[in-house]
Protein backbone atom coordinates (compact mmCIF):
# COMPACT_ATOMS: atom_id res chain seq x y z
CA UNK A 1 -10.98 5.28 -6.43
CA UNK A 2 -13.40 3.70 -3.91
CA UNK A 3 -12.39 2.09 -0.72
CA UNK A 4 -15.34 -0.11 -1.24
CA UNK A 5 -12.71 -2.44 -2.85
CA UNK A 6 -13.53 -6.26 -3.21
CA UNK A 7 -10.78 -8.34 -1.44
CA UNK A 8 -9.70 -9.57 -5.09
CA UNK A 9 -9.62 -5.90 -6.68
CA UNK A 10 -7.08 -5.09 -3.80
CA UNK A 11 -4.94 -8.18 -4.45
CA UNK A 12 -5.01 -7.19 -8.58
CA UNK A 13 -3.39 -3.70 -7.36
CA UNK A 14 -1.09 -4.89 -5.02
CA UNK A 15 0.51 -7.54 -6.98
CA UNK A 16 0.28 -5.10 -9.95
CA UNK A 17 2.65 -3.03 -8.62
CA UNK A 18 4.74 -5.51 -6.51
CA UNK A 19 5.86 -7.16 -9.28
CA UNK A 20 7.86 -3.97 -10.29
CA UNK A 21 11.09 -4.94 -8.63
CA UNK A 22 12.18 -7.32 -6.53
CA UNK A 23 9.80 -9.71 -4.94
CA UNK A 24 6.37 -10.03 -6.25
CA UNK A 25 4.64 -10.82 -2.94
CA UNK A 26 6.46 -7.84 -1.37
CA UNK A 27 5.60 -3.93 -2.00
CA UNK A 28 8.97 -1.97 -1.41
CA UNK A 29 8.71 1.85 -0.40
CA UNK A 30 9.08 2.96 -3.41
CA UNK A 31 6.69 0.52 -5.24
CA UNK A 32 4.06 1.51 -2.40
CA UNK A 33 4.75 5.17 -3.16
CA UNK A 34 3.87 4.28 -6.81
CA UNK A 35 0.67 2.09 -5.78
CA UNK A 36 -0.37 5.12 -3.44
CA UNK A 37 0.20 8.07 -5.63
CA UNK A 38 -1.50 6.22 -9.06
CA UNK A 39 -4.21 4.47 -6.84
CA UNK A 40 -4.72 6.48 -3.32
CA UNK A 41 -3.33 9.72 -4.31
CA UNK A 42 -5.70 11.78 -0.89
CA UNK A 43 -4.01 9.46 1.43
CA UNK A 44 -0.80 11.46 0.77
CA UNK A 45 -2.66 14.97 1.13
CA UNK A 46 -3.13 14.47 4.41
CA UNK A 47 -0.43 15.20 7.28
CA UNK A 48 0.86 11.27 6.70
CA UNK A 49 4.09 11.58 4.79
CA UNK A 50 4.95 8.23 2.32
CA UNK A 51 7.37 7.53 5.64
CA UNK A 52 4.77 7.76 8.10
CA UNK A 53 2.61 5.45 6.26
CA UNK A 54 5.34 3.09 5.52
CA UNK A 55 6.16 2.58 8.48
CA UNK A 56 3.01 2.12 10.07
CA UNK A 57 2.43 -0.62 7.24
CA UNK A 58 5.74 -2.28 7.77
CA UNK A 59 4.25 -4.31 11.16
CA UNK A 60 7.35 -6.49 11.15
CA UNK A 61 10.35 -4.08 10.01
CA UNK A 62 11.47 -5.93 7.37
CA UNK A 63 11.71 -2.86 4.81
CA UNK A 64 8.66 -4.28 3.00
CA UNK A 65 4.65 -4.56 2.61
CA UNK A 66 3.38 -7.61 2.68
CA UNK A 67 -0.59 -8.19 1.26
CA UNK A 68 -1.66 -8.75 4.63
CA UNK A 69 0.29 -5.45 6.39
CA UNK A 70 -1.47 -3.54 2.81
CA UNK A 71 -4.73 -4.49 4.29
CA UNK A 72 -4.47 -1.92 7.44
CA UNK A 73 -4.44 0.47 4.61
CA UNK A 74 -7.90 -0.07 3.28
CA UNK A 75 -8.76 0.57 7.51
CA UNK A 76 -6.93 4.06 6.90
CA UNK A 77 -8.95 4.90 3.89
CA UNK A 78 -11.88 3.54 5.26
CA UNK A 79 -11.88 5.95 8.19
């Protein structure tokens, strides 16, 4: 998949696989994992572990991605 993503085509996938538990505006670890592996799958290939990039996602520590902390991942893929 392209990381020349339109702002609204990133939204679609995020919310696509937020709503798969719990809440819909959130993406939990193992929702991201989904959303990376199905979507992103190089990102993983690299040295970043799913915990490494979780965490740098995570700005606030709240155990979830928010839309907004998913956006520094389209900086990592655009890189």
């Amino acid at each position: 998949m392209s990381a020349k993503l339109s702002s609204k085509e990133l939204k679609s996938i995020f919310e696509k696989y937020a709503a798969k538990e719990g809440d819909p505006n959130q993406l939990s670890k193992e929702e991201l994992r989904l959303l990376i592996q199905n979507e992103f799958p190089s990102l993983l290939k690299d040295q970043n572990t799913l915990e490494d990039l979780f965490k740098e996602l995570d700005e606030n520590g709240d155990g979830e991605v928010s839309f907004e902390e998913f956006q520094g991942l389209l900086k990592k893929i655009a890189q």
